[in-house]
C-alpha atoms as a PDB file:
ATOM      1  CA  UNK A   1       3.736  -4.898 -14.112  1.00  0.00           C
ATOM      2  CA  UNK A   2       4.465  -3.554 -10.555  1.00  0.00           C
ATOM      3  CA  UNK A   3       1.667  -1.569  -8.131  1.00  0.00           C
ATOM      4  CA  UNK A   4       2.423   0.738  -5.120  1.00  0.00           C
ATOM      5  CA  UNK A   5      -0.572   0.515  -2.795  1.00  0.00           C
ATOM      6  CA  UNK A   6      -2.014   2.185   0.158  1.00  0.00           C
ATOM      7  CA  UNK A   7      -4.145   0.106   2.412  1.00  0.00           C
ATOM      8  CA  UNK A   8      -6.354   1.557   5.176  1.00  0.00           C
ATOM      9  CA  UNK A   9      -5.220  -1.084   8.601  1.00  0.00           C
ATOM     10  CA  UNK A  10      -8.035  -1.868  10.878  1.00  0.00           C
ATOM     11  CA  UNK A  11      -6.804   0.822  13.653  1.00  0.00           C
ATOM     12  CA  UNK A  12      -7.075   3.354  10.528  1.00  0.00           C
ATOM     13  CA  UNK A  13      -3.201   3.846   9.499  1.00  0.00           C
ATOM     14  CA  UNK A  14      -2.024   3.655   6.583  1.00  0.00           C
ATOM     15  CA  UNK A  15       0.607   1.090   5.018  1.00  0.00           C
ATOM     16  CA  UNK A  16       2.658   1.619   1.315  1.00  0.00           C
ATOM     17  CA  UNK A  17       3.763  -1.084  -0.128  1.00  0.00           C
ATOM     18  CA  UNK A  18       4.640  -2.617  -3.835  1.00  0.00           C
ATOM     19  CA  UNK A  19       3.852  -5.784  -5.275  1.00  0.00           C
ATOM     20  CA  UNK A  20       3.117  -7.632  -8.719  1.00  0.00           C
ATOM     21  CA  UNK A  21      -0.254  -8.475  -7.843  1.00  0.00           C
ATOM     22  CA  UNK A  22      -1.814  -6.617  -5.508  1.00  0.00           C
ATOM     23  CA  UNK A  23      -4.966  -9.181  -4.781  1.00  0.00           C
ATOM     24  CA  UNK A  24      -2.252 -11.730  -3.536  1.00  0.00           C
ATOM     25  CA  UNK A  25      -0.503  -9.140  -1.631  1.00  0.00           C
ATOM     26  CA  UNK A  26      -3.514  -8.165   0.129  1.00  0.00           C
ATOM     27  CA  UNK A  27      -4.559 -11.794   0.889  1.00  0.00           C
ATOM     28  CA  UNK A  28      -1.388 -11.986   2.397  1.00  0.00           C
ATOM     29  CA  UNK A  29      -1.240  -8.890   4.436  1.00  0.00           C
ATOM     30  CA  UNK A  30      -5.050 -10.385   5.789  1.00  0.00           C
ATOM     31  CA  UNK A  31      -3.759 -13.599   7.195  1.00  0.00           C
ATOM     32  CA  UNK A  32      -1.174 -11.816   8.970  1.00  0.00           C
ATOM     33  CA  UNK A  33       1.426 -13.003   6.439  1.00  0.00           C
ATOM     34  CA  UNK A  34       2.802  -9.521   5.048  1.00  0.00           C
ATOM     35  CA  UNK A  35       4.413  -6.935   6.652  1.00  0.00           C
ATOM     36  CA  UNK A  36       5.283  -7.064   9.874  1.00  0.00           C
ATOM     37  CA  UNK A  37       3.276  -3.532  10.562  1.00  0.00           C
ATOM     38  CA  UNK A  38      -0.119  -4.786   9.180  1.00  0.00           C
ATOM     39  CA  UNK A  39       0.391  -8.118  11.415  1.00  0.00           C
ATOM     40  CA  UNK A  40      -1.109  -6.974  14.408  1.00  0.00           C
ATOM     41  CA  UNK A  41      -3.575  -4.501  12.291  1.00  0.00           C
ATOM     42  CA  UNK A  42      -5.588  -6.691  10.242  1.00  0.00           C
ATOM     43  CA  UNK A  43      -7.988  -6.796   8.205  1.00  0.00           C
ATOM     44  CA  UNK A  44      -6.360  -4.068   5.955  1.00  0.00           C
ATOM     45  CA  UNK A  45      -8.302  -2.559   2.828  1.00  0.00           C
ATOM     46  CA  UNK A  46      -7.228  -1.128  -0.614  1.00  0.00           C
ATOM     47  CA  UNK A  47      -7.443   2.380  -0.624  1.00  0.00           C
ATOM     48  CA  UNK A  48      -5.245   3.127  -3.772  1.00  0.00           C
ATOM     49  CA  UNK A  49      -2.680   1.442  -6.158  1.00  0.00           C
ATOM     50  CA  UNK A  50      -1.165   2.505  -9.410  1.00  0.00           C
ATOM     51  CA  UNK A  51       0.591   0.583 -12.041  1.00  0.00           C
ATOM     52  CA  UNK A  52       4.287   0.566 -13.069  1.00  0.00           C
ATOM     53  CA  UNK A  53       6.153  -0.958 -15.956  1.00  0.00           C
ATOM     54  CA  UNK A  54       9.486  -2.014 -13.366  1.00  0.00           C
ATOM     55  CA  UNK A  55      10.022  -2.849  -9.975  1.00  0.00           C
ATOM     56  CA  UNK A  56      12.809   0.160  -9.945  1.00  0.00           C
ATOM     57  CA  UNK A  57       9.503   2.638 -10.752  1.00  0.00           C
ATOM     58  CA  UNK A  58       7.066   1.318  -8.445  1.00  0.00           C
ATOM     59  CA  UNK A  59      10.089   1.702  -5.454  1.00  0.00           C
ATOM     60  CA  UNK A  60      10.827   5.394  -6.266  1.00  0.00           C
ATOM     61  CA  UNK A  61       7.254   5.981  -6.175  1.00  0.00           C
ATOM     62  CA  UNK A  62       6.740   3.832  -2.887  1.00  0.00           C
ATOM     63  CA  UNK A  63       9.621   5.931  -1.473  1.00  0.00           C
ATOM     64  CA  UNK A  64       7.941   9.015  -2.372  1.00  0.00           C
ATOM     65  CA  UNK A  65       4.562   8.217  -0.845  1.00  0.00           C
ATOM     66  CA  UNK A  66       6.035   7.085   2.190  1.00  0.00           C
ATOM     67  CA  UNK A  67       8.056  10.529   2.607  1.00  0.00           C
ATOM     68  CA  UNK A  68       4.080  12.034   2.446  1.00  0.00           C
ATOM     69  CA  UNK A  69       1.955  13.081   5.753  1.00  0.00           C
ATOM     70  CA  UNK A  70      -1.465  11.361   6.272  1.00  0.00           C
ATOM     71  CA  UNK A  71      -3.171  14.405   4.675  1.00  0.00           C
ATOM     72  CA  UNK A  72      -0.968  14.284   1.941  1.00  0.00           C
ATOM     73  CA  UNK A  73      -1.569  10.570   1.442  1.00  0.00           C
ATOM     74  CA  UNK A  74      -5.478  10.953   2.004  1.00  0.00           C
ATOM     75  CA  UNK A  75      -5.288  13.630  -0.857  1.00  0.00           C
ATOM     76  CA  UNK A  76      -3.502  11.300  -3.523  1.00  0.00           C
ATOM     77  CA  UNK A  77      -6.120   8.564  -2.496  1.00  0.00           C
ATOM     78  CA  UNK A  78      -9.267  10.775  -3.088  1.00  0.00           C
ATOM     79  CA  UNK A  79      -7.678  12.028  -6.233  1.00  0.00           C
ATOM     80  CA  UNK A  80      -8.373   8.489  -8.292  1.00  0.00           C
END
């Protein structure tokens, strides 16, 4: 299985991202091992994932959320 996430970055951004296990991915992103963004904005926190059967899935939706304002992004994490 394959996640999209949203994490909420210490100077309150957000950062999408996918991954096939998001607990790991998070560790990462927390010793400054992930993305370059979340580097320098540690510690980050999950704010919302959902699940995908293939990597190809969990992209387009990554792709979509990224194309989404803050608001918009806020919205889709107070929806689950």
């Amino acid at each position: 299985m394959w996640y999209v996430y949203i994490l909420e970055c210490s100077d309150l951004t957000l950062y999408t991202g996918i991954t096939n296990n998001v607990e790991k991915r998070i560790d990462t992103h927390n010793k400054k091992k992930g993305a370059k963004y979340t580097k320098t904005r540690t510690p980050v926190k999950l704010m919302y994932q959902c699940e995908f059967e293939t990597k190809s899935l969990a992209a387009k939706e990554e792709w979509r959320i990224k194309q989404l304002t803050r608001i918009q992004k806020i919205s889709l994490i107070n929806q689950k």
